[in-house]
PDB file of N, CA and C in Angstrom:
ATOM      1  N   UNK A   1      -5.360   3.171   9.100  1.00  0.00           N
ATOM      2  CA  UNK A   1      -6.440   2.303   8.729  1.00  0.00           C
ATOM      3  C   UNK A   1      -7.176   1.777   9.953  1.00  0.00           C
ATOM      4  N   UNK A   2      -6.612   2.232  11.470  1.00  0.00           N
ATOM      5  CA  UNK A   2      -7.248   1.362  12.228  1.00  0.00           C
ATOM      6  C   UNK A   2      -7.483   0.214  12.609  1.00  0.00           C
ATOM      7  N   UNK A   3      -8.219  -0.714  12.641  1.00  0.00           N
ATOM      8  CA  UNK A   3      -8.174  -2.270  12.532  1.00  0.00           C
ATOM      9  C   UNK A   3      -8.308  -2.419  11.523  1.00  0.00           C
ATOM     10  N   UNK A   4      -7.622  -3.607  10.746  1.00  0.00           N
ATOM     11  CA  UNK A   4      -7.525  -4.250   9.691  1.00  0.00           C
ATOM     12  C   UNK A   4      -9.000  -5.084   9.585  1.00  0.00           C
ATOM     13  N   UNK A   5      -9.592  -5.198   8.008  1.00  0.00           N
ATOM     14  CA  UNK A   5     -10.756  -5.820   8.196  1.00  0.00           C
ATOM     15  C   UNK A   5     -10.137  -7.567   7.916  1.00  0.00           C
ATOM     16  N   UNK A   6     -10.690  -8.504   7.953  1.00  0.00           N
ATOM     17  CA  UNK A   6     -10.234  -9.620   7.474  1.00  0.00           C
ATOM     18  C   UNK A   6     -10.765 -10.279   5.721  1.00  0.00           C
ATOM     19  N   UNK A   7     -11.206  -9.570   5.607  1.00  0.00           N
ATOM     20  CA  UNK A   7     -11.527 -10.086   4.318  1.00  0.00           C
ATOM     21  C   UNK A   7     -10.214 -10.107   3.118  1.00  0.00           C
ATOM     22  N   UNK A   8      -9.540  -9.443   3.097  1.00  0.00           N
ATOM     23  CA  UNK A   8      -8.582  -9.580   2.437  1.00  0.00           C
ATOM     24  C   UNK A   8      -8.818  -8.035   1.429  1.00  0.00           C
ATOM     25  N   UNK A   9      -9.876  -7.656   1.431  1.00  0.00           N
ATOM     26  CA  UNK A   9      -9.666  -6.477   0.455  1.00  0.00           C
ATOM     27  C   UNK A   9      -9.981  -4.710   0.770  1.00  0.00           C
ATOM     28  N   UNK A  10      -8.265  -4.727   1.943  1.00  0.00           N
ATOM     29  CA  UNK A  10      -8.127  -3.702   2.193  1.00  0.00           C
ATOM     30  C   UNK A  10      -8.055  -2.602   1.039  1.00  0.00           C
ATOM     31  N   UNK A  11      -6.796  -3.400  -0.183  1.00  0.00           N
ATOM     32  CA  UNK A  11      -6.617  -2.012  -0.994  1.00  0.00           C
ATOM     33  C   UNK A  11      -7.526  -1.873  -1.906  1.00  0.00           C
ATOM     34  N   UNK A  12      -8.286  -2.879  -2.397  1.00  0.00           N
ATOM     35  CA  UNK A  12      -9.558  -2.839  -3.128  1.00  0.00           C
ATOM     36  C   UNK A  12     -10.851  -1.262  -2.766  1.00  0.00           C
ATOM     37  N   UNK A  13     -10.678  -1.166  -1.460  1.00  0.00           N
ATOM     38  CA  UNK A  13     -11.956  -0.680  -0.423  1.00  0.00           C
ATOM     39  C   UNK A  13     -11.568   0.700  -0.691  1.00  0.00           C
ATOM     40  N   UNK A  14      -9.467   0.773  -0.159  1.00  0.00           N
ATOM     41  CA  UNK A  14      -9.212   2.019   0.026  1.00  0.00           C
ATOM     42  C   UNK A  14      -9.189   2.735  -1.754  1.00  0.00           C
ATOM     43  N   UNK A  15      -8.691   1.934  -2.828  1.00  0.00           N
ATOM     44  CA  UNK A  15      -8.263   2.832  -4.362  1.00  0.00           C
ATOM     45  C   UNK A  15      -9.959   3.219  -4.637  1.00  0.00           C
ATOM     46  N   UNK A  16     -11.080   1.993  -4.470  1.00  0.00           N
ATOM     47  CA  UNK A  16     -12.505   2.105  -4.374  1.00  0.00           C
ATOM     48  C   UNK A  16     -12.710   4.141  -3.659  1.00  0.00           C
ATOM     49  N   UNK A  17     -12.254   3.939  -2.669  1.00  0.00           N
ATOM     50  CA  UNK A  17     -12.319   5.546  -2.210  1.00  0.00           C
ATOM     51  C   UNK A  17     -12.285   6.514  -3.016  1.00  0.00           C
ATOM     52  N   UNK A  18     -10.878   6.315  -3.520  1.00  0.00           N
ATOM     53  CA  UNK A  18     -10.132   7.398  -4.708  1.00  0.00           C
ATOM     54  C   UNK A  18     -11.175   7.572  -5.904  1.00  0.00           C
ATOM     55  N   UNK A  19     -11.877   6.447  -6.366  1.00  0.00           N
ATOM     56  CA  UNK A  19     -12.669   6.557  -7.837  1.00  0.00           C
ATOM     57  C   UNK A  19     -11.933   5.609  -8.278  1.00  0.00           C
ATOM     58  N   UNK A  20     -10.622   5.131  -7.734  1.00  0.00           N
ATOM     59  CA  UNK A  20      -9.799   4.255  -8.641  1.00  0.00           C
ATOM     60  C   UNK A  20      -8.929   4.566  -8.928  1.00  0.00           C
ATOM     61  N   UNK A  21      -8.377   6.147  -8.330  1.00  0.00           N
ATOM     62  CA  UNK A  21      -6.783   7.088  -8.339  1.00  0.00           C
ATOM     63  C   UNK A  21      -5.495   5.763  -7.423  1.00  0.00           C
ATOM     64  N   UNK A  22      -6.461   5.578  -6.478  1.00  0.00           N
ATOM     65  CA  UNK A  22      -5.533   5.655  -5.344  1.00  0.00           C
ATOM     66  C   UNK A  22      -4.764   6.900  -4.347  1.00  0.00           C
ATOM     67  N   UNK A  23      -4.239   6.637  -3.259  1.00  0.00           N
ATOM     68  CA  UNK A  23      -3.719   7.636  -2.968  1.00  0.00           C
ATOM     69  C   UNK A  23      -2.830   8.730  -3.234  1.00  0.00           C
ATOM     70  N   UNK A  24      -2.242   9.686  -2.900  1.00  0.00           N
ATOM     71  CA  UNK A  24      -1.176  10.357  -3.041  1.00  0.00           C
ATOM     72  C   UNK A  24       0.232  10.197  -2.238  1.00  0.00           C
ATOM     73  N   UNK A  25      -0.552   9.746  -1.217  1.00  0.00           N
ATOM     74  CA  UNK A  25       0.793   9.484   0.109  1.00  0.00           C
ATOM     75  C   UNK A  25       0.216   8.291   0.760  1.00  0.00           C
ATOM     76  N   UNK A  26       1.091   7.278   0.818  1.00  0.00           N
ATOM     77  CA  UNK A  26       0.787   6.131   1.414  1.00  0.00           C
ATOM     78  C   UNK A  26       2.248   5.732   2.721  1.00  0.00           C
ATOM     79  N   UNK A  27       1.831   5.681   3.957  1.00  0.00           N
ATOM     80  CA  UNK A  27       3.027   5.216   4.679  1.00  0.00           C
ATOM     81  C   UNK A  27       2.641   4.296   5.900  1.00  0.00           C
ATOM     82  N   UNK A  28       3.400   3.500   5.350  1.00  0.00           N
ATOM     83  CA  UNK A  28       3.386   2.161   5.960  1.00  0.00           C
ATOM     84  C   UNK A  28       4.196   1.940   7.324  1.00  0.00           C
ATOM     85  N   UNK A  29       3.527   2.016   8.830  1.00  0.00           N
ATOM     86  CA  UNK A  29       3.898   2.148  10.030  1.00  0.00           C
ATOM     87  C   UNK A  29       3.812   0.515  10.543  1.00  0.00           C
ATOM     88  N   UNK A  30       3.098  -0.266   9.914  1.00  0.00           N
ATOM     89  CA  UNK A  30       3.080  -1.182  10.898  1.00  0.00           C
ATOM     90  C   UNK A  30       4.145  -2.203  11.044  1.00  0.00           C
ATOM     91  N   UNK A  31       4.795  -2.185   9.525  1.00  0.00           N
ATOM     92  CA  UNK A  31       6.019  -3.278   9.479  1.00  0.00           C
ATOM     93  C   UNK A  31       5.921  -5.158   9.655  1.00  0.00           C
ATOM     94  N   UNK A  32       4.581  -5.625   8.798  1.00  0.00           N
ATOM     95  CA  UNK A  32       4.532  -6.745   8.322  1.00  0.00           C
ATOM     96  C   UNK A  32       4.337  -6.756   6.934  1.00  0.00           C
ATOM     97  N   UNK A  33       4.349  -8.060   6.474  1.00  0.00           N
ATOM     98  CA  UNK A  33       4.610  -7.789   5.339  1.00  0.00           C
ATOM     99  C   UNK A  33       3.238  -8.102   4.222  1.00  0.00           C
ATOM    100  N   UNK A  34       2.065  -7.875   4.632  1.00  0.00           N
ATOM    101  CA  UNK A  34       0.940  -7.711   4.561  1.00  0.00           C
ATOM    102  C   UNK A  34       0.573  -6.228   4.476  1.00  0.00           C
ATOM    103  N   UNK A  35       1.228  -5.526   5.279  1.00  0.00           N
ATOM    104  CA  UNK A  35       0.624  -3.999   5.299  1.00  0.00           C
ATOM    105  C   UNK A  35       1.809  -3.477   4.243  1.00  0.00           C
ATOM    106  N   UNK A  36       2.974  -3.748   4.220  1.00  0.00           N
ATOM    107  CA  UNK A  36       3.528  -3.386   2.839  1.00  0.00           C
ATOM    108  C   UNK A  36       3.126  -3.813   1.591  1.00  0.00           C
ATOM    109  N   UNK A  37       2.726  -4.817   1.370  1.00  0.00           N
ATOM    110  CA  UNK A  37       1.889  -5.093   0.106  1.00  0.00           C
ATOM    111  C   UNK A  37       1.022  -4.291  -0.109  1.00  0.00           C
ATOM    112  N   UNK A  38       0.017  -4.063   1.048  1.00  0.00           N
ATOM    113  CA  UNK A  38      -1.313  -3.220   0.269  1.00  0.00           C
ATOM    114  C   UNK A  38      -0.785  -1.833   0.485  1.00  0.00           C
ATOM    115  N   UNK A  39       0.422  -1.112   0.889  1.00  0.00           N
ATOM    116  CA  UNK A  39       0.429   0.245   0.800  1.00  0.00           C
ATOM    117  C   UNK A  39       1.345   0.357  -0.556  1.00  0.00           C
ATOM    118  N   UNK A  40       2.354  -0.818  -0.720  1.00  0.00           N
ATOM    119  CA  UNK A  40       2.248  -0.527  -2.874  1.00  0.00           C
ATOM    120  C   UNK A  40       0.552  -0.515  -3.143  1.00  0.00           C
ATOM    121  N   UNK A  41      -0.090  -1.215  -3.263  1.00  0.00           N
ATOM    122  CA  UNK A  41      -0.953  -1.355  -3.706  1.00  0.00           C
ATOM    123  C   UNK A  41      -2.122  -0.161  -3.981  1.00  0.00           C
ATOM    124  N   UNK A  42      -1.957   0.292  -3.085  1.00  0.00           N
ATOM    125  CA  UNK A  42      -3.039   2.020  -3.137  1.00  0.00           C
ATOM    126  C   UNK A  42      -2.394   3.193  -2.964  1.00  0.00           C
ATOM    127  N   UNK A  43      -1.456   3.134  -3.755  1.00  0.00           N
ATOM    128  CA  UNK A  43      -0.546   4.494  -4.109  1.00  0.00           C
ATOM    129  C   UNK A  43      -0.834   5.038  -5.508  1.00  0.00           C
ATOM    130  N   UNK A  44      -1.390   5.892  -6.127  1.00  0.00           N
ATOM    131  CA  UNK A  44      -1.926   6.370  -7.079  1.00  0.00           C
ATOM    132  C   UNK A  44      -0.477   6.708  -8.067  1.00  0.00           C
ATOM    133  N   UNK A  45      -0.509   6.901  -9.122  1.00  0.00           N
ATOM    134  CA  UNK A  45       0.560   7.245 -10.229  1.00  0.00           C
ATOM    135  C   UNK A  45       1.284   8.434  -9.482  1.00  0.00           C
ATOM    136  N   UNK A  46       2.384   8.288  -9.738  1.00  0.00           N
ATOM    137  CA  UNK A  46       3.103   9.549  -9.427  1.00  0.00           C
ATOM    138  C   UNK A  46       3.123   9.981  -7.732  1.00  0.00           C
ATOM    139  N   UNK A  47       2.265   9.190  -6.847  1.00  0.00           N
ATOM    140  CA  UNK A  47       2.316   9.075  -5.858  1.00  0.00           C
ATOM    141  C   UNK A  47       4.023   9.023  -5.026  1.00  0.00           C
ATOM    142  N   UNK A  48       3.535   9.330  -3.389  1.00  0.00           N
ATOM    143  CA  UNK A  48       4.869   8.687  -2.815  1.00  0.00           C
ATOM    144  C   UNK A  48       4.451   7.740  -1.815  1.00  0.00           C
ATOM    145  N   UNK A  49       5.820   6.845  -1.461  1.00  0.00           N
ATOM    146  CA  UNK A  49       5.902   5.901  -0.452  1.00  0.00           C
ATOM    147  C   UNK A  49       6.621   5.937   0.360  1.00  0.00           C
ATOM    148  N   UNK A  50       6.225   6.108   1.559  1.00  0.00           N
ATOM    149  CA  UNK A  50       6.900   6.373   3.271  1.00  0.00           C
ATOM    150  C   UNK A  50       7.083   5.083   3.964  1.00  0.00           C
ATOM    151  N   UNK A  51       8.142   4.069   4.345  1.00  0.00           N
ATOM    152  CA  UNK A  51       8.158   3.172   4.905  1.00  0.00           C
ATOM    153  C   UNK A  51       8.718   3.458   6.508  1.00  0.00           C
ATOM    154  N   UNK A  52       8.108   3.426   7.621  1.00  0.00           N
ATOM    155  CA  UNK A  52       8.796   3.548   8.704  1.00  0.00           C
ATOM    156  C   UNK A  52       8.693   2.348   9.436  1.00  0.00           C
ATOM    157  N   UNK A  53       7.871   1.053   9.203  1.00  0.00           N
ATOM    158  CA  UNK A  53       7.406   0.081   9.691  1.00  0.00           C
ATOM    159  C   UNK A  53       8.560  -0.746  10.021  1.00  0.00           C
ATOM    160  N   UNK A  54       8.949  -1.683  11.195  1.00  0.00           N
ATOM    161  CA  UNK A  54      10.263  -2.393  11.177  1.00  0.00           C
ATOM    162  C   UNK A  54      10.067  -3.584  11.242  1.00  0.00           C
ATOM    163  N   UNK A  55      10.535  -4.321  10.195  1.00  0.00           N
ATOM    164  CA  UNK A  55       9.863  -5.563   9.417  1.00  0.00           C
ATOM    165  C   UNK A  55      10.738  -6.162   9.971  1.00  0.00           C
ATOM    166  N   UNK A  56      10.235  -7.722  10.553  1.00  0.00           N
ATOM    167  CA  UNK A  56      10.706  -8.511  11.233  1.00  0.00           C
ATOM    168  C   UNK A  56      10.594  -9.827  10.056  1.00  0.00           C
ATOM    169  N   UNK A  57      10.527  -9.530   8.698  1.00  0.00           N
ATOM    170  CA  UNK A  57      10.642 -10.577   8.400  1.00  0.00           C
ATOM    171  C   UNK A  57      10.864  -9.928   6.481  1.00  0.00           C
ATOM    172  N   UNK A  58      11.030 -10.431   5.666  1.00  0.00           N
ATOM    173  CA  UNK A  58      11.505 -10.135   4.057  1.00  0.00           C
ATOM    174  C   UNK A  58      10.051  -9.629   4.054  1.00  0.00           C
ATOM    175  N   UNK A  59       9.984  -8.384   2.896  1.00  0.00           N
ATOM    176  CA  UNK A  59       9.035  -7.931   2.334  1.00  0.00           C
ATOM    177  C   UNK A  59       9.848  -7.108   0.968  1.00  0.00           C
ATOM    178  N   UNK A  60       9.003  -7.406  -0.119  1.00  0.00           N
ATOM    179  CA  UNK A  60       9.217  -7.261  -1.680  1.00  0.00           C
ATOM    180  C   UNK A  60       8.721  -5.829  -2.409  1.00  0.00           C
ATOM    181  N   UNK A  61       9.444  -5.495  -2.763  1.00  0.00           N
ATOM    182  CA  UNK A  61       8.919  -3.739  -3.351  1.00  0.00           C
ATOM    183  C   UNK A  61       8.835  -4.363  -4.809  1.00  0.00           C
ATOM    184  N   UNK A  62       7.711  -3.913  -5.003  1.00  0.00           N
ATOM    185  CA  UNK A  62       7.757  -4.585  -6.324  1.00  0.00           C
ATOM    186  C   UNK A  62       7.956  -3.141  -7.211  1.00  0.00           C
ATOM    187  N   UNK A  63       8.935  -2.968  -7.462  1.00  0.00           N
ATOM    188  CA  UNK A  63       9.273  -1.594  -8.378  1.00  0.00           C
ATOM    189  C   UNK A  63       9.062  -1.385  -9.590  1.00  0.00           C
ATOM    190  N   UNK A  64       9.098  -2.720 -10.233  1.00  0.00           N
ATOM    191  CA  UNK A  64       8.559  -2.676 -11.662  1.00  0.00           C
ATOM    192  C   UNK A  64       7.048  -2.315 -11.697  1.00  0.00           C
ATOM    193  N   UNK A  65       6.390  -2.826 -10.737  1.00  0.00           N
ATOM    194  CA  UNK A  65       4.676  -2.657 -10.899  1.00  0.00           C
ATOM    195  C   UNK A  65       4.653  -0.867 -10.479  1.00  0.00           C
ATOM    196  N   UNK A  66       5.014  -0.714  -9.716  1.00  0.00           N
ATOM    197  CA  UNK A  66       5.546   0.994  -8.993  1.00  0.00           C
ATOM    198  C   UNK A  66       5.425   1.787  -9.865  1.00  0.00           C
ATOM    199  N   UNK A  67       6.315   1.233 -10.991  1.00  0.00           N
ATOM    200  CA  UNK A  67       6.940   2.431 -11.878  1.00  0.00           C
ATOM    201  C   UNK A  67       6.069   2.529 -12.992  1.00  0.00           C
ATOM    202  N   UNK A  68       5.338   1.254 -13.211  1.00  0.00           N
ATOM    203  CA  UNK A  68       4.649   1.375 -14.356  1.00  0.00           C
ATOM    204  C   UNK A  68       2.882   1.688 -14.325  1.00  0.00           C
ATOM    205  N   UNK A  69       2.866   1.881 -13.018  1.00  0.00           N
ATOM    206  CA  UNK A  69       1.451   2.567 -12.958  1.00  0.00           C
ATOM    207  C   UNK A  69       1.148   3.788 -13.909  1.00  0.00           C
ATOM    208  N   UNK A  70      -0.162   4.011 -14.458  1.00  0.00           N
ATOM    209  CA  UNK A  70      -0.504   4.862 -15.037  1.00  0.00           C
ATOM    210  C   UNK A  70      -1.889   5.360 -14.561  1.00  0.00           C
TER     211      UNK A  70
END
């Protein structure tokens, strides 16, 4: 993603890309817990998620929202 914008609506901008799919492959390198939120966030159905980021602090997979994308 490059620099982060500040407005707050990274994954808005990026699923906006897709048509509203979202991605196919989303992986999350930076390891706060801001950039793990929005890489659940723009992962398209059936998608995957790559975490290599080393989080220095709690971050939440929200698996129920994950699983129930359509």
């Amino acid at each position: 993603m490059g620099s982060a914008s500040s407005d707050g609506n990274e994954a808005k901008k990026i699923v906006a890309l897709t048509s509203g799919r979202g991605v196919d492959v989303a992986i999350e390198a930076v390891g706060t817990p801001a950039t793990f939120d929005i890489f659940q966030e723009i992962v398209a159905p059936g998608g995957h998620l790559a975490n290599v980021g080393v989080h220095g602090a709690t971050v939440i997979l929200h698996l129920a929202e994950l699983w129930s994308k359509t």
